[in-house]
Protein backbone atom coordinates (compact mmCIF):
# COMPACT_ATOMS: atom_id res chain seq x y z
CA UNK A 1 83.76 91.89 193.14
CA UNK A 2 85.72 89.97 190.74
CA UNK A 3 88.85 92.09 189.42
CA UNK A 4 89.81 90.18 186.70
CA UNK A 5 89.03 92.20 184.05
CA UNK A 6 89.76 96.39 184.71
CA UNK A 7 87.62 99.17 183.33
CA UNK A 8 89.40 102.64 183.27
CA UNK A 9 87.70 105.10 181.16
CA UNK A 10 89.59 108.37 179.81
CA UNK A 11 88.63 110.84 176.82
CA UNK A 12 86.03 108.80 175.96
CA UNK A 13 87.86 105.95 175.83
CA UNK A 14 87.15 102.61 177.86
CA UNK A 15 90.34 100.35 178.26
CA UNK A 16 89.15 97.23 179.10
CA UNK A 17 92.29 95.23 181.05
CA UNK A 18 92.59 91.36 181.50
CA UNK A 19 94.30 91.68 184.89
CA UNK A 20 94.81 87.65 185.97
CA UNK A 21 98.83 87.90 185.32
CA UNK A 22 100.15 85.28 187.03
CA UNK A 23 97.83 82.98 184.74
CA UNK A 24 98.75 84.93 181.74
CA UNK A 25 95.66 86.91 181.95
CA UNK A 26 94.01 82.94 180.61
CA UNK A 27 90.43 82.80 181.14
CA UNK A 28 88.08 80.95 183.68
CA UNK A 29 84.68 81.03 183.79
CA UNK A 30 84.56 84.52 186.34
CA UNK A 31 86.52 86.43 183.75
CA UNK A 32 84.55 85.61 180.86
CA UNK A 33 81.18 86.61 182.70
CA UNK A 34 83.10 89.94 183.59
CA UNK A 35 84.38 90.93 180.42
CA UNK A 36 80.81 90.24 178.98
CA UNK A 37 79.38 92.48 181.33
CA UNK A 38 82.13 95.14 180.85
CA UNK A 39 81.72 95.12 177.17
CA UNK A 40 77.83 95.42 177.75
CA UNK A 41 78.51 98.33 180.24
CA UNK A 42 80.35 100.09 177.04
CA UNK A 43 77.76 99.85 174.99
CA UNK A 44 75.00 101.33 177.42
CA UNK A 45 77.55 104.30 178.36
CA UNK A 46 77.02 107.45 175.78
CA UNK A 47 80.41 108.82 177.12
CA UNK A 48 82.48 105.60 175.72
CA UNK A 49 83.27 106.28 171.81
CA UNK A 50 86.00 103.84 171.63
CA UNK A 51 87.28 100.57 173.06
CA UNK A 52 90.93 99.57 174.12
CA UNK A 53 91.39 95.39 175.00
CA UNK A 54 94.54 94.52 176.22
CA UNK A 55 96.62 92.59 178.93
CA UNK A 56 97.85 93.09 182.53
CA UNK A 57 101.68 92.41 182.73
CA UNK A 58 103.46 90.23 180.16
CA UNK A 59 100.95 87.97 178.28
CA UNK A 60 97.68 89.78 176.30
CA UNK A 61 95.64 86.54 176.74
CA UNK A 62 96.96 82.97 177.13
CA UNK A 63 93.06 81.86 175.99
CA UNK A 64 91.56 79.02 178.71
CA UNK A 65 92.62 78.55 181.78
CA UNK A 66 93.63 74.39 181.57
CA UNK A 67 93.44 74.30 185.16
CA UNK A 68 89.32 74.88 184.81
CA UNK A 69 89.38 72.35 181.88
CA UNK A 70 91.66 69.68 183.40
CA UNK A 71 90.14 70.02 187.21
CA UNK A 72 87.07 66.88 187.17
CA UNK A 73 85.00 69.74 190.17
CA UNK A 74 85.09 72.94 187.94
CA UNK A 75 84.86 71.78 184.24
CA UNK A 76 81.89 72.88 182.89
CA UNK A 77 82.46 71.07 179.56
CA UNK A 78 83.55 72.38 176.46
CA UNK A 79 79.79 72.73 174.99
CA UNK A 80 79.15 75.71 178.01
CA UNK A 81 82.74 77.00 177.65
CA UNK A 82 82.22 77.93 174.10
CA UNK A 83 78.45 78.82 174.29
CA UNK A 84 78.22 80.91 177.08
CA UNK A 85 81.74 82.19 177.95
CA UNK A 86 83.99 82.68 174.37
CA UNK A 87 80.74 82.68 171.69
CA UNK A 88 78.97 85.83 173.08
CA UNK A 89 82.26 87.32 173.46
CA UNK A 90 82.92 87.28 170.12
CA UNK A 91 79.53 88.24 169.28
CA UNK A 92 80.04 91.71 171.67
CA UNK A 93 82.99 92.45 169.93
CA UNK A 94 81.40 92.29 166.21
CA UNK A 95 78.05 93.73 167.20
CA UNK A 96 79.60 96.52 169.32
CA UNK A 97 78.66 99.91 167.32
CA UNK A 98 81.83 101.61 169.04
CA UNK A 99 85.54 100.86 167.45
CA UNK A 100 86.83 97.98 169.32
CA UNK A 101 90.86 97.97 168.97
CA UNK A 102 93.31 94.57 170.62
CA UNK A 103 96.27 96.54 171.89
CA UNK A 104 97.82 93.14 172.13
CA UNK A 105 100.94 93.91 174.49
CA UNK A 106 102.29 90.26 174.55
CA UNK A 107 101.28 86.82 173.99
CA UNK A 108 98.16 85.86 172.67
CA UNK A 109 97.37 82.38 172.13
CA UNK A 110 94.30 79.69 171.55
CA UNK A 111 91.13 81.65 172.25
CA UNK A 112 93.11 84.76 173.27
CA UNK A 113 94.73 84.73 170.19
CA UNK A 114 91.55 84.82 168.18
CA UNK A 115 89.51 87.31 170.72
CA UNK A 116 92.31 89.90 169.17
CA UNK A 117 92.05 88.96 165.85
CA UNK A 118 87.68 89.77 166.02
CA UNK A 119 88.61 93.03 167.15
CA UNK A 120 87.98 96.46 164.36
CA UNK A 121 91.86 97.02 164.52
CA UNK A 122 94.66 95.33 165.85
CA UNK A 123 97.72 96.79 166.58
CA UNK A 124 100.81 95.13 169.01
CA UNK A 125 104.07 95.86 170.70
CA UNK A 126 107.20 94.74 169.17
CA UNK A 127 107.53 91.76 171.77
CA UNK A 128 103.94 90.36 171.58
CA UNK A 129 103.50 86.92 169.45
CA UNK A 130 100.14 85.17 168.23
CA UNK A 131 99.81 81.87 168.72
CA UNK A 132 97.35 79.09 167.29
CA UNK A 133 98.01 76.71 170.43
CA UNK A 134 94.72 74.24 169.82
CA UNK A 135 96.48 71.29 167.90
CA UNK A 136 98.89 71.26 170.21
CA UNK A 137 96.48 69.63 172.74
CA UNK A 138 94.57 67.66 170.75
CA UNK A 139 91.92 70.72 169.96
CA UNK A 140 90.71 73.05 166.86
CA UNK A 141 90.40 76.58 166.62
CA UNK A 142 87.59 78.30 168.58
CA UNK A 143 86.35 81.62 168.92
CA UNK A 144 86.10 82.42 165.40
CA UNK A 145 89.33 81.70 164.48
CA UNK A 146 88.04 79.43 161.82
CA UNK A 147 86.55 82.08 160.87
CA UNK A 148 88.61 85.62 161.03
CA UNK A 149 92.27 83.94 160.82
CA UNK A 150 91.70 82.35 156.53
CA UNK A 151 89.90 85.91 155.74
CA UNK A 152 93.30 88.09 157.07
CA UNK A 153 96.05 85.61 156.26
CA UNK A 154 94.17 83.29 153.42
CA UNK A 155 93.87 79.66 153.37
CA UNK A 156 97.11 77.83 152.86
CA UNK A 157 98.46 80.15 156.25
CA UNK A 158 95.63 80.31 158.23
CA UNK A 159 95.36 76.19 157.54
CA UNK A 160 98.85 76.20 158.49
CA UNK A 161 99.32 78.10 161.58
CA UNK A 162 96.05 76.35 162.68
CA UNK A 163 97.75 73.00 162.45
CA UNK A 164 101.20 73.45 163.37
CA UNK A 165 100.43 75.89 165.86
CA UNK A 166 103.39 78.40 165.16
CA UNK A 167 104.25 81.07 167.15
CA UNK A 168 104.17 85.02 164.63
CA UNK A 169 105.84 87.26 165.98
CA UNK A 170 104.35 90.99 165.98
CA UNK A 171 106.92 91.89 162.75
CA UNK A 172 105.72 88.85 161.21
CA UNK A 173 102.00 89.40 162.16
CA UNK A 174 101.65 92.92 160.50
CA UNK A 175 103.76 91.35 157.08
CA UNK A 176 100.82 88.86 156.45
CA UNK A 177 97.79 91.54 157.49
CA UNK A 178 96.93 89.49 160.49
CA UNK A 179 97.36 92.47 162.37
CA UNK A 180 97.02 96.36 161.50
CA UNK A 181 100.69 97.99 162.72
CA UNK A 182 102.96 97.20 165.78
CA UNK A 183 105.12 99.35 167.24
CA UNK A 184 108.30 99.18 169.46
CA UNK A 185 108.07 98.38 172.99
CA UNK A 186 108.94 101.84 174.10
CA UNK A 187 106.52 103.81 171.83
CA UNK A 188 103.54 101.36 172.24
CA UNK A 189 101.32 102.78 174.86
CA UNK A 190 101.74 106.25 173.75
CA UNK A 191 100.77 105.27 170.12
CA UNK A 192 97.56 102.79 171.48
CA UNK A 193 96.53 105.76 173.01
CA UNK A 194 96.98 108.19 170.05
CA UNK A 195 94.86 105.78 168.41
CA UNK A 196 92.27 105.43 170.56
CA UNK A 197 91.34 108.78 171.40
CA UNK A 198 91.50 109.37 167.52
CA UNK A 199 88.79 106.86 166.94
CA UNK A 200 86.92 108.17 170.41
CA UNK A 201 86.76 112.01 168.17
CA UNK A 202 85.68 110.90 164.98
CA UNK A 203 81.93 110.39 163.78
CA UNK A 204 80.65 107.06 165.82
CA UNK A 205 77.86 106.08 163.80
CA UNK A 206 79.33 106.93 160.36
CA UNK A 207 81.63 104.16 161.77
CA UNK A 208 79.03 101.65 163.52
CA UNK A 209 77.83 101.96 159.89
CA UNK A 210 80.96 101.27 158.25
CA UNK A 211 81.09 97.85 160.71
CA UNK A 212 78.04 96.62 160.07
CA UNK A 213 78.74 96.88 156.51
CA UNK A 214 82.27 95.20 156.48
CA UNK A 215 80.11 92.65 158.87
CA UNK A 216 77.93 92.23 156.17
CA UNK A 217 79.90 91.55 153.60
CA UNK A 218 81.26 88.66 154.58
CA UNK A 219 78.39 86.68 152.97
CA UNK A 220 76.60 89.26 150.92
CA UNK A 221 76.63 89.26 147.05
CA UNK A 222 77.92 92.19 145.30
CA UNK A 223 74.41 93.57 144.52
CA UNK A 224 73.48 93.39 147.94
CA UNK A 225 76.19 94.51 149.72
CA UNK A 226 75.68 97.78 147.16
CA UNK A 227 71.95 98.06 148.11
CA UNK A 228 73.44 98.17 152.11
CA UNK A 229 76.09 100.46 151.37
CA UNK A 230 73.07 102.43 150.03
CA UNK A 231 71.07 102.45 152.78
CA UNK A 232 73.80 103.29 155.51
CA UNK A 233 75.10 105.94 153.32
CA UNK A 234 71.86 107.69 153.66
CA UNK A 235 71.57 107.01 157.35
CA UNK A 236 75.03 108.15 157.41
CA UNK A 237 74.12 111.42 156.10
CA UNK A 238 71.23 111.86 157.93
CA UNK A 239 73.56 112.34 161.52
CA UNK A 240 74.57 115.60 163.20
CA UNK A 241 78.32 114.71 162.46
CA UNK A 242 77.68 114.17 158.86
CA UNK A 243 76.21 118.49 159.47
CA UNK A 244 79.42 119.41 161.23
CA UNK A 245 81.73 117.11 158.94
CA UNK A 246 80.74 119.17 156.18
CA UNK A 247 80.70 122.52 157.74
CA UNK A 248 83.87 121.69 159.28
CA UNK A 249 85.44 120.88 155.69
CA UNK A 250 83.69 124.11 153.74
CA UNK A 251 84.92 126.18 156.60
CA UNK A 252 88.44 124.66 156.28
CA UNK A 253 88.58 123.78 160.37
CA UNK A 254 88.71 120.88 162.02
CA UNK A 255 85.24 118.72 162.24
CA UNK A 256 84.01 118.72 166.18
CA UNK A 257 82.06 115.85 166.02
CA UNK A 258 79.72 114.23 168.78
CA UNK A 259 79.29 110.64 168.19
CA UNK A 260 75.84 111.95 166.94
């Protein structure tokens, strides 16, 4: 069984681990198959309300191994690389009706870089960095960081860290809104999991809702993205938590809610 990629689940969260540390936790074609079917594996399970990526040891994701790219016997060319390994990863993360959160614990660079930056909410110890590292081997952006890194940062620094490939910092990181919070190394796992299981108890498809709206809006007009705010309002308020949310608030306790 391959075990580069860990699944622990605990009060309803899954933390999904990227356990190849001596290769900074970079990904061949094995890992990217496994994380796939671990992310597919939290979707099926009712009992997962919340998702935790982040690294083994000191790096959160170096992105591609080079050693599959640069070896002529296991390349399988950059056209399979993106379309069936990094592509439907992305795609998970976004579709995903659970919270997905990057607890990014170290560095993250080239496609590991931009796997964090798809996730719901991104949040980082004091010592991790982000790192655009295409350009600096002759490459662009993949993995929707085209895409994700202009929308958080804007243009002229997404255009710029694409290019020059600089290393952020975490401190730097949260300043430009690339990422949500980072705390300091000594504080971080206790606050990634404060987070998580806070996600995990509150009302999971008020906030499926909420992603396929922000999801959405990325290319929606105005008008429509107020017709589908409309429409998942109503579906909103048509769940059991929306019942106990508002029982929970008349009776002045705190809301129980099921994920249903």
């Amino acid at each position: 069984m391959d075990s580069s990629i860990l699944l622990t689940i605990q009060n309803q969260v899954a933390y999904i681990k990227f356990n190849r540390p001596t290769k900074f936790n970079s990904f061949n074609r094995e890992m990217a198959f496994s994380l796939q079917k671990t992310l597919d594996d939290c979707i099926r399970n009712d009992e997962v309300r919340a998702i935790v990526l982040t690294g083994e040891g000191k790096a959160f994701c170096a992105g591609q191994d080079i050693q599959e790219i640069t070896d002529p016997d296991q390349h399988p060319g950059f056209k399979q690389i993106l379309d069936d390994h990094y592509n439907p990863i992305i795609t998970r993360i976004r579709n995903i009706e659970k919270p997905v959160i990057a607890a990014v614990n170290g560095v993250a660079a080239g496609a590991g870089a931009n796997i964090a930056l798809a996730c719901d909410i991104v949040v980082a110890s004091e010592q991790a960095s982000f790192i655009q590292a295409f350009s600096k081997i002759g490459l662009i952006p993949d993995s929707a960081g085209t895409f994700f890194l202009p929308r958080l940062v804007g243009f002229q620094r997404a255009s710029a860290l694409a290019m020059l490939g600089d290393k952020v910092d975490a401190v730097e990181a949260e300043r430009m809104g690339m990422i949500y919070k980072y705390y300091s190394a000594e504080t971080y796992q206790e606050e990634v999991k404060k987070l998580a299981e806070k996600l995990a108890k509150m009302p999971t498809k008020a906030l499926a809702y909420t992603k396929k709206a922000l999801n959405k809006s990325f290319n929606n007009s105005l008008e429509d993205q107020l017709a589908l705010e409309s429409e998942y309002q109503i579906a909103s308020a048509n769940t059991e938590d929306y019942e106990e949310g508002v029982s929970a608030f008349m009776e002045k306790r705190e809301a129980n809610f099921r994920g249903k």
